[in-house]
C-alpha atoms as a PDB file:
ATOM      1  CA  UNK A   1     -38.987 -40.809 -13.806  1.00  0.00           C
ATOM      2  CA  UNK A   2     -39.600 -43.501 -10.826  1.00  0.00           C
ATOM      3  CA  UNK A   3     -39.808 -46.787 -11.882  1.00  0.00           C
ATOM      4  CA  UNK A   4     -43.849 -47.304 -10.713  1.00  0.00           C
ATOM      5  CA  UNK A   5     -44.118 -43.858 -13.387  1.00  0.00           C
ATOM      6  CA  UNK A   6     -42.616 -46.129 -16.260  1.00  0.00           C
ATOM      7  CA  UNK A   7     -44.507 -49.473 -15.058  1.00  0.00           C
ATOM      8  CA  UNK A   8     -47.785 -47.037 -15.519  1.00  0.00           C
ATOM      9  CA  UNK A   9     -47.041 -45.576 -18.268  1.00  0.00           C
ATOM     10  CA  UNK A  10     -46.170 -48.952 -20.333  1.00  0.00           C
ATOM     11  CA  UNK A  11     -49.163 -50.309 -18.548  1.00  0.00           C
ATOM     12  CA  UNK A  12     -51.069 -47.667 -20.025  1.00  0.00           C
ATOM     13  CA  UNK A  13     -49.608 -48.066 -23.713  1.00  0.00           C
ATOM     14  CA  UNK A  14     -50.382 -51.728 -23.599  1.00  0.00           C
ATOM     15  CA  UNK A  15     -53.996 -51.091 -22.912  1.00  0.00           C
ATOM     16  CA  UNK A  16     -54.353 -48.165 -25.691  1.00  0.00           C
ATOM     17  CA  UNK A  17     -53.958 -50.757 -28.702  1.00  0.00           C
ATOM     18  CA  UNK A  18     -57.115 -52.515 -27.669  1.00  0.00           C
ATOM     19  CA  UNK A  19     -59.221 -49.534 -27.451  1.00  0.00           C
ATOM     20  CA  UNK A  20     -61.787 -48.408 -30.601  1.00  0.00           C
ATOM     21  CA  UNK A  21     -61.632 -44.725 -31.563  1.00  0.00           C
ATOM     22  CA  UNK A  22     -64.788 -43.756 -29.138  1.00  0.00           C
ATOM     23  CA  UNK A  23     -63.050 -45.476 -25.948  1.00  0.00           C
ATOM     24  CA  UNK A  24     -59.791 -43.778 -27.059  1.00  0.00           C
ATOM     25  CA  UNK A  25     -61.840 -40.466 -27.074  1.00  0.00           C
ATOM     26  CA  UNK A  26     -63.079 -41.419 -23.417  1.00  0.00           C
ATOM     27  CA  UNK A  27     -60.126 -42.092 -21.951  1.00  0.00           C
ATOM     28  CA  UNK A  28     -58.434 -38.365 -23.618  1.00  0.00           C
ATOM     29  CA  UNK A  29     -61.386 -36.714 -21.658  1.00  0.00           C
ATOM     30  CA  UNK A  30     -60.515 -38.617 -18.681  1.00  0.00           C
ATOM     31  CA  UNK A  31     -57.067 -38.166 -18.726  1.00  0.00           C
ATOM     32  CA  UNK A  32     -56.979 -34.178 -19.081  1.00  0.00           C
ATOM     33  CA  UNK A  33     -59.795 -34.068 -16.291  1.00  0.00           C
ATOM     34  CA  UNK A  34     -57.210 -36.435 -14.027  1.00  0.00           C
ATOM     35  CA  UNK A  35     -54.347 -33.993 -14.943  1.00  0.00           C
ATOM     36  CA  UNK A  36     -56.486 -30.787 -14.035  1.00  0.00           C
ATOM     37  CA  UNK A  37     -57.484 -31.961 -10.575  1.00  0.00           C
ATOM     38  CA  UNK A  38     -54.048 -33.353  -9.843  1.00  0.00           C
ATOM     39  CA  UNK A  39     -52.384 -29.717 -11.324  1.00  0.00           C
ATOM     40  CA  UNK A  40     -55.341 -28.063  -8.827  1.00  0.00           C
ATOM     41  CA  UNK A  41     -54.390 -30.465  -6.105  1.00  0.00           C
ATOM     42  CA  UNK A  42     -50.459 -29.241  -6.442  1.00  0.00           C
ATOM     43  CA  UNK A  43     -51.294 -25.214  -7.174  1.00  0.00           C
ATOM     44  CA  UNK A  44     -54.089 -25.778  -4.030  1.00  0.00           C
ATOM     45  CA  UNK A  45     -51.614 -24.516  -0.922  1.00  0.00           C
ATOM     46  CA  UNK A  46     -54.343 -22.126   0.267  1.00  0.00           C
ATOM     47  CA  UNK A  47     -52.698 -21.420   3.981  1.00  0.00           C
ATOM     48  CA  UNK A  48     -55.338 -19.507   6.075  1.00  0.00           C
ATOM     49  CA  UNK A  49     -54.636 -17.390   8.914  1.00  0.00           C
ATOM     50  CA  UNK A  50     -54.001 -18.778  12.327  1.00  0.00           C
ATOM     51  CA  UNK A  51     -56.803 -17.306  14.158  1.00  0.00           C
ATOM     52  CA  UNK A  52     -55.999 -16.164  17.517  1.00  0.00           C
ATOM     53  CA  UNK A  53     -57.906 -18.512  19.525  1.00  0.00           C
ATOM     54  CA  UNK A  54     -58.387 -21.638  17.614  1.00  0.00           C
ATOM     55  CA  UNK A  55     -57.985 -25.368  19.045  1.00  0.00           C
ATOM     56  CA  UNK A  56     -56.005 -28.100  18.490  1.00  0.00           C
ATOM     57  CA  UNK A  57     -58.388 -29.730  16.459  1.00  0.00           C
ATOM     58  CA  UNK A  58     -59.652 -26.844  14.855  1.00  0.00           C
ATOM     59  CA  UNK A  59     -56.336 -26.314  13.884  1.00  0.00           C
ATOM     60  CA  UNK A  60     -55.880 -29.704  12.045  1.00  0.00           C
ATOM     61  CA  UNK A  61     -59.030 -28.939  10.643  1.00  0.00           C
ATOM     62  CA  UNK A  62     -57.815 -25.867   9.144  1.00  0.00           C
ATOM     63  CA  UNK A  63     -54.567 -27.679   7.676  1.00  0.00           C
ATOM     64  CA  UNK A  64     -56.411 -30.231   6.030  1.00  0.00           C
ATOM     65  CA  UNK A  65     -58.249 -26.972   3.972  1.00  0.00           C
ATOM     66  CA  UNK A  66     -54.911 -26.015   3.514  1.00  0.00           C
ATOM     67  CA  UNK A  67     -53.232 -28.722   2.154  1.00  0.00           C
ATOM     68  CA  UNK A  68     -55.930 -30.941   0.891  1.00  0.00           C
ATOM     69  CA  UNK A  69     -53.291 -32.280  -1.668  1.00  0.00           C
ATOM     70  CA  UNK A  70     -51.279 -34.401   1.357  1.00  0.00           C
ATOM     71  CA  UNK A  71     -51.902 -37.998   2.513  1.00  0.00           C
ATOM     72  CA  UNK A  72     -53.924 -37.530   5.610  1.00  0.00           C
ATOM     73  CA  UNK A  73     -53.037 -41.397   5.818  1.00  0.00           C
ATOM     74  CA  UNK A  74     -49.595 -40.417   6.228  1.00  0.00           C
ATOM     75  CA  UNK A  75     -50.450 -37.630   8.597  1.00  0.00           C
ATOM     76  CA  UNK A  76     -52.619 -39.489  11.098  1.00  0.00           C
ATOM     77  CA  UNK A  77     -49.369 -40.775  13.120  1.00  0.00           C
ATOM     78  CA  UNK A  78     -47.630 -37.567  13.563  1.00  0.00           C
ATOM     79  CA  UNK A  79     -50.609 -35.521  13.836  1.00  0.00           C
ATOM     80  CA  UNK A  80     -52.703 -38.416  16.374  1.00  0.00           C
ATOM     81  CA  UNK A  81     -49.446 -38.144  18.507  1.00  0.00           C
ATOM     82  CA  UNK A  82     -49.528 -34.124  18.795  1.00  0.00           C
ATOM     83  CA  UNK A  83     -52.907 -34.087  19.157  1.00  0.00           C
ATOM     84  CA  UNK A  84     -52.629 -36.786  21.694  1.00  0.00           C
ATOM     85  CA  UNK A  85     -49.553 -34.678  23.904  1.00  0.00           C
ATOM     86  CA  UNK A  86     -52.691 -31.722  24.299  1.00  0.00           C
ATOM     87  CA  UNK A  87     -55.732 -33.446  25.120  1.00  0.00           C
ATOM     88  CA  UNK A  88     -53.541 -36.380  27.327  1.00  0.00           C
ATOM     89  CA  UNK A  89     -50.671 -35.215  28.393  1.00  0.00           C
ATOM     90  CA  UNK A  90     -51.760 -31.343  28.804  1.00  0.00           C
ATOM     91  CA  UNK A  91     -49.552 -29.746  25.875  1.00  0.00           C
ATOM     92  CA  UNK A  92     -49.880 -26.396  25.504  1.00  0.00           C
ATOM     93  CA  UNK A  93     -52.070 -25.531  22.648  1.00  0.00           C
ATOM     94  CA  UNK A  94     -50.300 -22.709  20.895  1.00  0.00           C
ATOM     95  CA  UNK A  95     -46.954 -24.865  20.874  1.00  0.00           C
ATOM     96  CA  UNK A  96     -48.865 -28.151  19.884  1.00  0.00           C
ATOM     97  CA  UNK A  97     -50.668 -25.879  16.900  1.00  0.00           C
ATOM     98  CA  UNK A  98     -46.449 -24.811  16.238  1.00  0.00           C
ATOM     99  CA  UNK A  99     -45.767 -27.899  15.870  1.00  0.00           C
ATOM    100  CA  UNK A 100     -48.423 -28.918  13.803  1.00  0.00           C
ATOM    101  CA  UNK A 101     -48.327 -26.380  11.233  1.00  0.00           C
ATOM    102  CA  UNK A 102     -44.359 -27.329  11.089  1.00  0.00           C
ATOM    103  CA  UNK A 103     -45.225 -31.276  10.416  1.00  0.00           C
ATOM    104  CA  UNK A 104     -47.753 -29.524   7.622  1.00  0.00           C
ATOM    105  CA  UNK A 105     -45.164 -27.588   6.127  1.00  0.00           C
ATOM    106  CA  UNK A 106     -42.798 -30.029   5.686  1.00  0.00           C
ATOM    107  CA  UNK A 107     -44.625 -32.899   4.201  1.00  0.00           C
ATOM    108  CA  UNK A 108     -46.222 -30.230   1.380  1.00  0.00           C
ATOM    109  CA  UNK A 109     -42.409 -29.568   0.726  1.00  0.00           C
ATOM    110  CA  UNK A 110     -41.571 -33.306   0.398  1.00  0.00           C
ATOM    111  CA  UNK A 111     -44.578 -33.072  -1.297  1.00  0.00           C
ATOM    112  CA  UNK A 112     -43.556 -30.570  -4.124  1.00  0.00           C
ATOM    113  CA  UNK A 113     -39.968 -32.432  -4.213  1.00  0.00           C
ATOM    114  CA  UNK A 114     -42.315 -35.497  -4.829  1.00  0.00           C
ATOM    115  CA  UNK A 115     -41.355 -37.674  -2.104  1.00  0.00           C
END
């Protein structure tokens, strides 16, 4: 367990001994819908079809559907830059889209290992 896990965690143990039973009851229901969505977020890898002809942004469009459970924070450097070396620097589009379902891939894995 990382350390920011444990800070929460005895964070959130500090905070349950000043709750009445009805908040207590609150924050249950909260706390199972919080782990659904994050357990839906995590089973959510729905990878559609490269369609034949598709663009580069329709492409990063298509990965965010995909993997809606990654950072697109995190994703806006690498993917800015790719999407930069088409529409600037005259990329191809088909090995831009390679590369971009590559950088995809690999962050859902780091992802999964929970980097």
């Amino acid at each position: 367990m990382r350390s920011e896990e444990k800070d929460g965690r005895a964070r959130i143990a500090e905070l349950l001994d000043r709750l009445d039973a009805e908040a207590l009851r609150t924050l249950a229901e909260f706390a199972e819908f919080i782990a659904a969505r994050a357990q839906r977020r995590i089973d959510a890898e729905i990878v559609t079809l490269r369609p034949q002809r598709e663009s580069v942004v329709q492409a990063v469009k298509r990965l965010n559907r995909s993997y809606p459970m990654l950072s697109r924070t995190r994703l806006m450097g690498p993917v800015g830059d790719l999407v930069s070396a088409h529409m600037v620097d005259g990329r191809d589009a088909k090995d831009v889209i390679d590369d971009l379902e590559a950088l995809y891939a690999a962050a859902f894995s780091a992802f999964r290992q929970g980097a």
